[in-house]
Structures are given as structure tokens and as C-alpha cells.
PDB file of N, CA and C in Angstrom:
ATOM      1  N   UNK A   1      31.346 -85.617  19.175  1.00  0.00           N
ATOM      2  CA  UNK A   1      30.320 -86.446  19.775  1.00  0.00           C
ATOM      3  C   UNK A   1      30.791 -87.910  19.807  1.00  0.00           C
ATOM      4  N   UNK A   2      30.779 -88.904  21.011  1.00  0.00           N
ATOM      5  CA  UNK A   2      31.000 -89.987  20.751  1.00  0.00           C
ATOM      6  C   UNK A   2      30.023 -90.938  19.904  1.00  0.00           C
ATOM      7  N   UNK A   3      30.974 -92.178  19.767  1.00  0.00           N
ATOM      8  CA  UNK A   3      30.181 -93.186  19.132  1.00  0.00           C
ATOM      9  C   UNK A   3      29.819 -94.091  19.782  1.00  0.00           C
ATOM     10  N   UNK A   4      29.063 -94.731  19.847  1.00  0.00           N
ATOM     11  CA  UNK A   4      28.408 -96.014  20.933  1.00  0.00           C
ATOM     12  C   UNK A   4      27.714 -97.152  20.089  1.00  0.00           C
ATOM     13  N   UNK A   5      28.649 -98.056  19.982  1.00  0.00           N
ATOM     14  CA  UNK A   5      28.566 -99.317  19.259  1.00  0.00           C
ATOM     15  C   UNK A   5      28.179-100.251  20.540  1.00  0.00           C
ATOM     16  N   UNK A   6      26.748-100.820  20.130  1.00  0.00           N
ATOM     17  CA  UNK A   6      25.955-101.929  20.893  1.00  0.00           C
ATOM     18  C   UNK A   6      26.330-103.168  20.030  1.00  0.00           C
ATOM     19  N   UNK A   7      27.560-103.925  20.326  1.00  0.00           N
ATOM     20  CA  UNK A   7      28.079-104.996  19.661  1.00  0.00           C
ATOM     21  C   UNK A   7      27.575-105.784  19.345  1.00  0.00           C
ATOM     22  N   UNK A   8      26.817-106.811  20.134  1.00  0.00           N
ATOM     23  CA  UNK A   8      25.821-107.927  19.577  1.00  0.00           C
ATOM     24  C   UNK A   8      24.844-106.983  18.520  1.00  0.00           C
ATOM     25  N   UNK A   9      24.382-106.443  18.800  1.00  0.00           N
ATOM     26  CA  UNK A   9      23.519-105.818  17.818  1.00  0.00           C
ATOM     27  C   UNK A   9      23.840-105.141  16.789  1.00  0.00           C
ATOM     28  N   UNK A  10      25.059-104.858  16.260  1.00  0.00           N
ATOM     29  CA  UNK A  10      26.244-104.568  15.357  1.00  0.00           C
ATOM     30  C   UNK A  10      25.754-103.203  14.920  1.00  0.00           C
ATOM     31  N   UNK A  11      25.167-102.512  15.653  1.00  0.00           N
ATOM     32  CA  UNK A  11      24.793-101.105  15.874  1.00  0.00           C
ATOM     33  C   UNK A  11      25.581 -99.596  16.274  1.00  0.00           C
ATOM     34  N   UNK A  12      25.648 -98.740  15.530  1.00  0.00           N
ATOM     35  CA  UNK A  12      26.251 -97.767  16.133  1.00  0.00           C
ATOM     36  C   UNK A  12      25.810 -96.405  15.928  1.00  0.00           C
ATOM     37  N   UNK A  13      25.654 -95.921  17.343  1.00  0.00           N
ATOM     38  CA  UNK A  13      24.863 -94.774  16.940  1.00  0.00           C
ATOM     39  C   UNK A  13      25.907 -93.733  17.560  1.00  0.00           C
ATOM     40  N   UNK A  14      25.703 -92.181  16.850  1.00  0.00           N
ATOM     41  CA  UNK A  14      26.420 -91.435  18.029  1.00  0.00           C
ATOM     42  C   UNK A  14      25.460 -90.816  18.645  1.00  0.00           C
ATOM     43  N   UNK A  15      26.252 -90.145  20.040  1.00  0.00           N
ATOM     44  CA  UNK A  15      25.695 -89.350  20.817  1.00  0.00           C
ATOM     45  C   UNK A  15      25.584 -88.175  21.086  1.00  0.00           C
ATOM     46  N   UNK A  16      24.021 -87.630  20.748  1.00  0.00           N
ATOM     47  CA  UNK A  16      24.413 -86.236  20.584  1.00  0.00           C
ATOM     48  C   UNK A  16      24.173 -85.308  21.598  1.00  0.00           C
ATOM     49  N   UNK A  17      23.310 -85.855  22.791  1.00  0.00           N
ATOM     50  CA  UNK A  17      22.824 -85.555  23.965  1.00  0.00           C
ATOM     51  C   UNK A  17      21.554 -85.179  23.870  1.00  0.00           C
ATOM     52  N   UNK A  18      20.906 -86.004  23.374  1.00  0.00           N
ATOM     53  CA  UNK A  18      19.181 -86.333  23.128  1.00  0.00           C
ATOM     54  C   UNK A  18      18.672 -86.865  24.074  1.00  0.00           C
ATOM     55  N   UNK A  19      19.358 -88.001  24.316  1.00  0.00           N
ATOM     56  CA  UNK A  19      18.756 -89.017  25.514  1.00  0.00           C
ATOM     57  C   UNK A  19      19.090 -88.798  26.730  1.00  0.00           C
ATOM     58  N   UNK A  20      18.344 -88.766  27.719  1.00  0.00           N
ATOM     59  CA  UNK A  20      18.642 -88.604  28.701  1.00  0.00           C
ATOM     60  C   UNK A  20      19.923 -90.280  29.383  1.00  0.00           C
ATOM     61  N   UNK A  21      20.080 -91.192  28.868  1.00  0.00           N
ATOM     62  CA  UNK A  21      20.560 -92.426  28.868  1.00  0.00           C
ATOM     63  C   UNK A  21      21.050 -93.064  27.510  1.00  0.00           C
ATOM     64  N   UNK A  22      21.684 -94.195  28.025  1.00  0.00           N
ATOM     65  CA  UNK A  22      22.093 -95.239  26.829  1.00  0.00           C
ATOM     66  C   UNK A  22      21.296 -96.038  26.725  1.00  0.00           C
ATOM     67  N   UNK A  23      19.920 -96.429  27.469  1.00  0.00           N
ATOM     68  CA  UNK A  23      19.557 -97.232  27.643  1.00  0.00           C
ATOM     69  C   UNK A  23      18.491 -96.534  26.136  1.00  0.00           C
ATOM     70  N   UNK A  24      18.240 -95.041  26.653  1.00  0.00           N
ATOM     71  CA  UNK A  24      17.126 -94.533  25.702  1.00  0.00           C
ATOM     72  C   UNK A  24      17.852 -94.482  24.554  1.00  0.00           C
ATOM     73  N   UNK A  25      19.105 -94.480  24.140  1.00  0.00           N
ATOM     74  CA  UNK A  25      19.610 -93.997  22.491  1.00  0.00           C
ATOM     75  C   UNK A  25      19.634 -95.396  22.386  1.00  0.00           C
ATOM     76  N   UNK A  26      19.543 -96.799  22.677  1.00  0.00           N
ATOM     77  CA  UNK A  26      19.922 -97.502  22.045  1.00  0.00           C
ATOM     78  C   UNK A  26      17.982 -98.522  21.756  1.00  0.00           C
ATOM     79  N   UNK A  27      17.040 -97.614  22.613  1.00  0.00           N
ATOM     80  CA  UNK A  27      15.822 -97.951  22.336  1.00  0.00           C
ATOM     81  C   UNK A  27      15.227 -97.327  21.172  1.00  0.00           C
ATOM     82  N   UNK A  28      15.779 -96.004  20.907  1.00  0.00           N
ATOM     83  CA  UNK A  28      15.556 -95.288  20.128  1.00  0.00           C
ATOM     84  C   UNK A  28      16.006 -95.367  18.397  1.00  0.00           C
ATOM     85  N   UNK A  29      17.288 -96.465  18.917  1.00  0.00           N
ATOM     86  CA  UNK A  29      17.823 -97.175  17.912  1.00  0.00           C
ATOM     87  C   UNK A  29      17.184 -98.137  17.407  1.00  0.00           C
ATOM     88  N   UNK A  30      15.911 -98.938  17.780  1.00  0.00           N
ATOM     89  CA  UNK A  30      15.442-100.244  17.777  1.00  0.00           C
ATOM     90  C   UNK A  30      15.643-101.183  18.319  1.00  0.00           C
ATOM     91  N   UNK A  31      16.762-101.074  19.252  1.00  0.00           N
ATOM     92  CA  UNK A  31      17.104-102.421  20.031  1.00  0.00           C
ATOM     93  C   UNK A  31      16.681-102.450  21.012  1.00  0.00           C
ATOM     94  N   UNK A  32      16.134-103.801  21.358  1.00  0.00           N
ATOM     95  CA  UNK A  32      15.484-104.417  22.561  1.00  0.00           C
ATOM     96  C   UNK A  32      16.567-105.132  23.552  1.00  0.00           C
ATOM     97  N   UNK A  33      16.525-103.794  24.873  1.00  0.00           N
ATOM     98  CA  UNK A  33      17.267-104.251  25.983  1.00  0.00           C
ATOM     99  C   UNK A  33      16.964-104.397  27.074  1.00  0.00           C
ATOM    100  N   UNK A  34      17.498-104.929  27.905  1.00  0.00           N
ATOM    101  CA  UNK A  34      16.810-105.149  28.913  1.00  0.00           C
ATOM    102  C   UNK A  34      16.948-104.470  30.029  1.00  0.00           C
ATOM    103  N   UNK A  35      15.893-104.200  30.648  1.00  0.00           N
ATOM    104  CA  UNK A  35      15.791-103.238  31.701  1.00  0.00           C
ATOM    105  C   UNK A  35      14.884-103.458  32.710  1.00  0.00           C
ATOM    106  N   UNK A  36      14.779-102.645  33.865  1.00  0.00           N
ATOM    107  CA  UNK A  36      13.506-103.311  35.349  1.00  0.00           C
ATOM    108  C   UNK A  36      13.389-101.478  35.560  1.00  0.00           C
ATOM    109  N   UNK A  37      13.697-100.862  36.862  1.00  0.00           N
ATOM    110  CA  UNK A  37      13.498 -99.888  37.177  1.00  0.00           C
ATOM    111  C   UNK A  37      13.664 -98.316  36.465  1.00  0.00           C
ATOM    112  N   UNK A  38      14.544 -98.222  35.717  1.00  0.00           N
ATOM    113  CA  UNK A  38      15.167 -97.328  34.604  1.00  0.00           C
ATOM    114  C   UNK A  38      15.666 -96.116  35.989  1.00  0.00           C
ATOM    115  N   UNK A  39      16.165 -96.317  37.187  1.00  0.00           N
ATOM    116  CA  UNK A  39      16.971 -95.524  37.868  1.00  0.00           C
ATOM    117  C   UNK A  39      18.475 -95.846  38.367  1.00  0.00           C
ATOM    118  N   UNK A  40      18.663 -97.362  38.296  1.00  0.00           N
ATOM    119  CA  UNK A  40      19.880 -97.582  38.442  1.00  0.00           C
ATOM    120  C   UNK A  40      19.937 -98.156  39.722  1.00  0.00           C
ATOM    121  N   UNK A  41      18.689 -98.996  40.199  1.00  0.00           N
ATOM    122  CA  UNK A  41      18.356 -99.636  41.079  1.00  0.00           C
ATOM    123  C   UNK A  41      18.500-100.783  41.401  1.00  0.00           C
ATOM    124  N   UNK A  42      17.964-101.261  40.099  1.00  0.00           N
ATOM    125  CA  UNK A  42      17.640-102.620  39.720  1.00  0.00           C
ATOM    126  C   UNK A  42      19.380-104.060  39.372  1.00  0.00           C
ATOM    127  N   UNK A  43      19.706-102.801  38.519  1.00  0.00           N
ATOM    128  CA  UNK A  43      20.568-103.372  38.111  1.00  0.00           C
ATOM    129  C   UNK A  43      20.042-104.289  36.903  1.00  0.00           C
ATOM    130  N   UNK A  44      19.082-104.686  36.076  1.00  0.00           N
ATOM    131  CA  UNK A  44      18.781-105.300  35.522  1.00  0.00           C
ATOM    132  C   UNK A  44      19.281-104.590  33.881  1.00  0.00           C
ATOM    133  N   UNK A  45      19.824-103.678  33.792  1.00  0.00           N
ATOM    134  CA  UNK A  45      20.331-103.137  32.547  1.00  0.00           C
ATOM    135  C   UNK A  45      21.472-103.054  32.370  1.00  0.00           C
ATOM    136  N   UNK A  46      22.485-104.079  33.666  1.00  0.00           N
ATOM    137  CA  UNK A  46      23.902-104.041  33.281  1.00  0.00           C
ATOM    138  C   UNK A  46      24.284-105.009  32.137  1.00  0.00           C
ATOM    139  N   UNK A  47      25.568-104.395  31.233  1.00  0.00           N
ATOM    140  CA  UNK A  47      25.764-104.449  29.986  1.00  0.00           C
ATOM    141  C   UNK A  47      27.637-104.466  30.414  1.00  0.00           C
ATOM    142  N   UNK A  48      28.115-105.383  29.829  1.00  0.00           N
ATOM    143  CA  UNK A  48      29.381-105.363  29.555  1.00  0.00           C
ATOM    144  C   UNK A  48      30.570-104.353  29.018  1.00  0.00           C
ATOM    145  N   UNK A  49      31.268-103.675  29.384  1.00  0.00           N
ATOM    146  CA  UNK A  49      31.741-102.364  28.120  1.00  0.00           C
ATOM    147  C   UNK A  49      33.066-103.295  27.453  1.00  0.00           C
ATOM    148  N   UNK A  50      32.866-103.045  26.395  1.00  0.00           N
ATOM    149  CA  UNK A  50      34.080-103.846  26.038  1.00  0.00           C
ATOM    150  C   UNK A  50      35.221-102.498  25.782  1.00  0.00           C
ATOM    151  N   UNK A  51      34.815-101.209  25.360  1.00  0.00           N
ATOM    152  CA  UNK A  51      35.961-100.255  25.621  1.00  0.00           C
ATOM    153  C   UNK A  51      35.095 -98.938  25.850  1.00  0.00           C
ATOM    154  N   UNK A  52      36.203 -97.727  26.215  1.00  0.00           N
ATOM    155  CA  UNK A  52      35.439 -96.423  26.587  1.00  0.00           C
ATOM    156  C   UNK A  52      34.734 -96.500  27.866  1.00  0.00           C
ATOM    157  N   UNK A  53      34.442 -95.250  28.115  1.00  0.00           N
ATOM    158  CA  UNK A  53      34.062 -94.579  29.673  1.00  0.00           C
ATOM    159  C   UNK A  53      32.917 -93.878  29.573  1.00  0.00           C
ATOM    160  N   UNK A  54      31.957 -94.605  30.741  1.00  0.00           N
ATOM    161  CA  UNK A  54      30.723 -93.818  31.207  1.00  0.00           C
ATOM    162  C   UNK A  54      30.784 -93.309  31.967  1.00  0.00           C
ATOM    163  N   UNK A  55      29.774 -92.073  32.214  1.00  0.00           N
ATOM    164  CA  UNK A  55      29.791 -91.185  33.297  1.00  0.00           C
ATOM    165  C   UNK A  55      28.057 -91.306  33.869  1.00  0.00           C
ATOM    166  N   UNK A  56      27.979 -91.316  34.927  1.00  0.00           N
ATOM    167  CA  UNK A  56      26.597 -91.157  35.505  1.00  0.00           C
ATOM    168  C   UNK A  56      26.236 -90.174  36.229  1.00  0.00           C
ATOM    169  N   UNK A  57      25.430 -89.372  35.215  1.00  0.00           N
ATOM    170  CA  UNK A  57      25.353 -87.519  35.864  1.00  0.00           C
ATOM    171  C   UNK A  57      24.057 -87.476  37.042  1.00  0.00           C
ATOM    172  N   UNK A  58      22.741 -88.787  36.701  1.00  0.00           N
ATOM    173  CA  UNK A  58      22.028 -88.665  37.817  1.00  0.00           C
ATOM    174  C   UNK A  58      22.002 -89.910  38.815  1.00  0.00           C
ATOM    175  N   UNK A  59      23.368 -90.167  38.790  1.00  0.00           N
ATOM    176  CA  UNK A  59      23.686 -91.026  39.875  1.00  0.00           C
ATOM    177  C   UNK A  59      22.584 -92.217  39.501  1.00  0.00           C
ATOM    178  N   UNK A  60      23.022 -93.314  40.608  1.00  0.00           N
ATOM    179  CA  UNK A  60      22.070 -94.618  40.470  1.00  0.00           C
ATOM    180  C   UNK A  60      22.543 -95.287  42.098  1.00  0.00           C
ATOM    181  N   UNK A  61      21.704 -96.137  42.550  1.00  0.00           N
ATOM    182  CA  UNK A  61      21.928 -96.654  43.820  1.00  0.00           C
ATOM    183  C   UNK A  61      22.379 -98.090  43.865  1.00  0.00           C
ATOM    184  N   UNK A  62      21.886 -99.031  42.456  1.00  0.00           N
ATOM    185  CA  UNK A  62      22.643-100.531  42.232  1.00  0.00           C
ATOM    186  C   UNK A  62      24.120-100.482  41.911  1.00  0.00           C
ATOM    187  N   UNK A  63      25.071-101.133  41.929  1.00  0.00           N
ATOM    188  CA  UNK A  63      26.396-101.212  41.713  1.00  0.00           C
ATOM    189  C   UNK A  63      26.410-102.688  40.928  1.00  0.00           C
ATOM    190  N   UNK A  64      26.669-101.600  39.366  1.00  0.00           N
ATOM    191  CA  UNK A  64      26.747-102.653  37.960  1.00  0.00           C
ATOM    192  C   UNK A  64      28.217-103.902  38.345  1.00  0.00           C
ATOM    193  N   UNK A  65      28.176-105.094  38.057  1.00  0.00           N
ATOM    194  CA  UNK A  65      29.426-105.928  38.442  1.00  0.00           C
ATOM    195  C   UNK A  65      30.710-105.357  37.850  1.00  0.00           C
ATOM    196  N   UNK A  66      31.906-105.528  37.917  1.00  0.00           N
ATOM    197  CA  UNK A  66      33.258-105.269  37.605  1.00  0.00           C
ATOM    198  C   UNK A  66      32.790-105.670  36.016  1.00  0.00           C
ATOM    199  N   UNK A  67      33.363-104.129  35.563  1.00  0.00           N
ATOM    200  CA  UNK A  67      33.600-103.877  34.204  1.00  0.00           C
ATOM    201  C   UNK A  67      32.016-103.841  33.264  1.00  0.00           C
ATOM    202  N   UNK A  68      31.232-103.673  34.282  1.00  0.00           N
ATOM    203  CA  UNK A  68      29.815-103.355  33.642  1.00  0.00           C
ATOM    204  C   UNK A  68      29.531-102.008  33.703  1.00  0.00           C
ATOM    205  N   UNK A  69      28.168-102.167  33.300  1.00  0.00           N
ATOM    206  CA  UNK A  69      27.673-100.460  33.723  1.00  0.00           C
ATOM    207  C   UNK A  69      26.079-100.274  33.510  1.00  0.00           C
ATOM    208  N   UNK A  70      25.573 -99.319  33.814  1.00  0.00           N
ATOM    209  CA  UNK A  70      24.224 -99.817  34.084  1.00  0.00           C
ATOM    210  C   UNK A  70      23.343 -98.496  32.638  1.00  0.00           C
ATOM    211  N   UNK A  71      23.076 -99.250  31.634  1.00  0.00           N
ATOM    212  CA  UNK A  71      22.695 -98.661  30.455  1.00  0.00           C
ATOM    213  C   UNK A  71      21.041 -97.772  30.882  1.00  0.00           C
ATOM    214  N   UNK A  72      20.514 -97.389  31.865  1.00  0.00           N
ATOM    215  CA  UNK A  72      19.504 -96.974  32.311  1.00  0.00           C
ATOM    216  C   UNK A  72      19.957 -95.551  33.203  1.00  0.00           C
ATOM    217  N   UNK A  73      20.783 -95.027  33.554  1.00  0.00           N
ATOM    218  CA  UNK A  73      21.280 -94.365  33.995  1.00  0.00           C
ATOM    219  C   UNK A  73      22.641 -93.582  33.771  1.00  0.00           C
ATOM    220  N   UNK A  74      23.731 -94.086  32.750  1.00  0.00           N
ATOM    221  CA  UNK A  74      24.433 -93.535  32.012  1.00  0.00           C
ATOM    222  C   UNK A  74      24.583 -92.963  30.567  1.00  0.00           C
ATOM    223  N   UNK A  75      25.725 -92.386  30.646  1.00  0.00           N
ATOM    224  CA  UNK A  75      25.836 -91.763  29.091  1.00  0.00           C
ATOM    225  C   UNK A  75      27.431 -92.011  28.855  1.00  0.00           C
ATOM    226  N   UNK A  76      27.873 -92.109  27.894  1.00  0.00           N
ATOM    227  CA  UNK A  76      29.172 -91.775  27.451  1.00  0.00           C
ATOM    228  C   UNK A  76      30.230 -90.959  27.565  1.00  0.00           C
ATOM    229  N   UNK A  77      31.652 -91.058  27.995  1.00  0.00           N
ATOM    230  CA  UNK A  77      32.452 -89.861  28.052  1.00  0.00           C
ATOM    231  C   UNK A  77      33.168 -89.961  26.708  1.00  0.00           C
ATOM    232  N   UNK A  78      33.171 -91.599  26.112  1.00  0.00           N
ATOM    233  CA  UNK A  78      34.112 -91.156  25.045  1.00  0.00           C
ATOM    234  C   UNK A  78      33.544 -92.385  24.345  1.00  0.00           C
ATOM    235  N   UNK A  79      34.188 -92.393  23.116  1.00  0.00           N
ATOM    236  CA  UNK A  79      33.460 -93.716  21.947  1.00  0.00           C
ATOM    237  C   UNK A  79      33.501 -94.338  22.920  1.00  0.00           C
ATOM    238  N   UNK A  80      32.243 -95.524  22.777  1.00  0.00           N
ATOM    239  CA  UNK A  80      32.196 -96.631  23.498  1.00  0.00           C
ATOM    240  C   UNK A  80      31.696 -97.672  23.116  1.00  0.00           C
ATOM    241  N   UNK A  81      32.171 -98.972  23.160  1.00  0.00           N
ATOM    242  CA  UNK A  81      31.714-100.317  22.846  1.00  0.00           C
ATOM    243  C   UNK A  81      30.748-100.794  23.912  1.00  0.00           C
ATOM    244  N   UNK A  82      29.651-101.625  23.696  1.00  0.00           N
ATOM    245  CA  UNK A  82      28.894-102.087  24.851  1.00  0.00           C
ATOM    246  C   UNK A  82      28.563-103.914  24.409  1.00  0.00           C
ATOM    247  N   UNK A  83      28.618-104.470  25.053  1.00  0.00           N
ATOM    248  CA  UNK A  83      28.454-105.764  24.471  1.00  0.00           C
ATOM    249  C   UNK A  83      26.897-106.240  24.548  1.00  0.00           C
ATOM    250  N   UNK A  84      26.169-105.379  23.595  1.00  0.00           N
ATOM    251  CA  UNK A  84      24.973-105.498  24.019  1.00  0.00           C
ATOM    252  C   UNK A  84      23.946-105.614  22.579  1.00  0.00           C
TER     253      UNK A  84
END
């Protein structure tokens, strides 16, 4: 199972495939992030990766900036850092 370290928040949880998102394991964690639509619309939940690879299994229609990713609509392929 990967690990998913929310850096500013010096948090790390793994993933066990509970959440349908990162956005939900890291709410579920206690941390307050930020978010607008929760489909991948908005774009308002892009998050920096500082390492590791997401995958987005129910797609999203916003396009997170270079080297982001949109924590409302993805999950993890492998440990991952998020600068969040």
C-alpha cells in the first residue's frame, strides 16, 4: 500500500483504498484542504507533488498546472509526497 505524506502538514497516512480520493484520506486525516467542486473541475484542490505518481480512475475535466495534481479526484500509484 502506498504512503502519502501531506508535507506542510507533516502527515502521513497510507493508502488502503478507502477513499474514494486524496482529497478524502487526507480529510479523513484531519487536515483542512482546500477544495470547490470535488470533480476535478474546479481546479481549486491543486496541490504540488513533490515526489510519486497519481492516477485518476474517474477522470476530471480541469487541468491541474505543471507538476500539480488535483487532490479531489485522484489517488496514488506509488508513495507520494504532496506539498500540502
Amino acid at each position: 500500500m502506498p504512503k502519502v505524506t501531506f508535507r506542510k502538514s507533516d502527515t502521513t497516512v497510507e493508502w488502503t483504498g478507502k477513499h474514494e480520493s486524496l482529497l478524502e484520506l487526507g480529510e479523513d486525516a484531519g487536515l483542512d484542504l482546500d477544495f470547490g467542486c470535488r470533480m476535478g473541475n474546479c481546479t481549486a484542490c491543486q496541490q504540488p507533488v513533490v515526489s510519486g505518481e497519481v492516477d485518476y480512475p474517474m477522470g476530471h475535466g480541469g487541468q491541474p498546472d505543471e507538476g500539480n495534481e488535483l487532490l479531489c479526484c485522484s489517488v496514488p500509484k506509488t508513495d507520494l509526497v504532496i506539498d500540502a
